[in-house]
Protein backbone atom coordinates (compact mmCIF):
# COMPACT_ATOMS: atom_id res chain seq x y z
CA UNK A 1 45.40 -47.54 -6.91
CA UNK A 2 45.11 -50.51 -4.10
CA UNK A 3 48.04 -52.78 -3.34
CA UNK A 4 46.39 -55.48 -4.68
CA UNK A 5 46.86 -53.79 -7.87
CA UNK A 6 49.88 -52.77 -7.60
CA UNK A 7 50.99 -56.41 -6.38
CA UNK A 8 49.29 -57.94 -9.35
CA UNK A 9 51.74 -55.15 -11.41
CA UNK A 10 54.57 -56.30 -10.29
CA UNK A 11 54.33 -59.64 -10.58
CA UNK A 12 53.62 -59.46 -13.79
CA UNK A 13 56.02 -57.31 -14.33
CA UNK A 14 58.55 -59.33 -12.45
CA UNK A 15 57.71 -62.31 -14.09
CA UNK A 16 57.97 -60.59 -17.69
CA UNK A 17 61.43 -58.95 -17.17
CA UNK A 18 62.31 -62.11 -15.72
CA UNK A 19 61.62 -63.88 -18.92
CA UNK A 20 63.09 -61.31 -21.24
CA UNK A 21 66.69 -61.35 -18.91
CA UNK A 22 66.49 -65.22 -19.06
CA UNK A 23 65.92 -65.36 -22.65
CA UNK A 24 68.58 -62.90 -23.51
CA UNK A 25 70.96 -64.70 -21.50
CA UNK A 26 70.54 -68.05 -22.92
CA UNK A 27 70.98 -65.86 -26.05
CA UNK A 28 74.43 -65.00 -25.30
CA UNK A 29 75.21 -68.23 -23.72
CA UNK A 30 74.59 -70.06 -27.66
CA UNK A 31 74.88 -67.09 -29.64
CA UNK A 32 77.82 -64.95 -28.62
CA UNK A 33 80.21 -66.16 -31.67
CA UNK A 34 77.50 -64.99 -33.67
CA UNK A 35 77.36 -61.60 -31.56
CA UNK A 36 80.67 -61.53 -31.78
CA UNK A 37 80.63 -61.67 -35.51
CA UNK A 38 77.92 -59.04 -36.28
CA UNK A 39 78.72 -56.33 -33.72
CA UNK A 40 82.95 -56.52 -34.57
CA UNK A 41 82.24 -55.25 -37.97
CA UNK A 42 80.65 -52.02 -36.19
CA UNK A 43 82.92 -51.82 -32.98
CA UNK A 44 86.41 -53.97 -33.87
CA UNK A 45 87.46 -55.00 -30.29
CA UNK A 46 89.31 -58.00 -29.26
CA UNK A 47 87.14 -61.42 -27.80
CA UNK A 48 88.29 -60.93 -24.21
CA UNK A 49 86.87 -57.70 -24.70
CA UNK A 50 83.90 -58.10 -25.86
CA UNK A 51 83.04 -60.93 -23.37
CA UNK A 52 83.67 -58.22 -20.84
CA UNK A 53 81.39 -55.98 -21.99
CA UNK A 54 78.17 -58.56 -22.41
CA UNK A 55 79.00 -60.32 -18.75
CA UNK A 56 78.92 -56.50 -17.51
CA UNK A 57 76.05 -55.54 -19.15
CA UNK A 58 74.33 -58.55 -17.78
CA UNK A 59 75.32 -58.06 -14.70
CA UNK A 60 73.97 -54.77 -14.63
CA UNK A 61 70.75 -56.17 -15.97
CA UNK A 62 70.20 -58.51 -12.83
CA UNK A 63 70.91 -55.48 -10.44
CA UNK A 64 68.50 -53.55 -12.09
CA UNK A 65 66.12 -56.50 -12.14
CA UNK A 66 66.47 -56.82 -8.22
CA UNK A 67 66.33 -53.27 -8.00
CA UNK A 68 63.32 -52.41 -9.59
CA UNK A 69 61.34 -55.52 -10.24
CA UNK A 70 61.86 -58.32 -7.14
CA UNK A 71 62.57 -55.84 -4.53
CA UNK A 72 58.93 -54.07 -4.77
CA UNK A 73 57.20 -57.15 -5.52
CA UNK A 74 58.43 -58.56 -2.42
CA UNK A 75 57.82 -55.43 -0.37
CA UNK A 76 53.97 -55.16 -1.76
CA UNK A 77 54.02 -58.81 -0.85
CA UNK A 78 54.96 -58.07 2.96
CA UNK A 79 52.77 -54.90 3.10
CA UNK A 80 49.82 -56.60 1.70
């Protein structure tokens, strides 16, 4: 595989999981009462709780976003 290939991959791919992290977080920005709702009757937690839990996982989702997606994009992009 060239690096123009594998810069062409990661955009992509950057641009994709991009998408998918924005869309889920605009998800949980209108949606959380409804979360909320729906995942209490599986897991009965308190709100403060809960809110925790999906700004941490979100949170974690960024990192790994950086991590694996923006981070070798940009390198492929210097390299190149």
């Amino acid at each position: 595989m060239d690096i123009l290939t594998l810069t062409a991959f990661f955009m992509w791919y950057t641009i994709i999981v991009a998408a998918v992290l924005t869309g889920s977080t605009i998800f949980l920005l209108f949606a959380s009462n409804f979360m909320y709702r729906k995942h209490n009757k599986w897991f009965p937690m308190p709100r403060e709780s809960f809110n925790l839990v999906l700004y941490s996982s979100l949170v974690m989702l960024e990192i790994v976003f950086v991590v694996f997606c923006v981070a070798p994009f940009l390198a492929l992009l210097i390299v190149g």
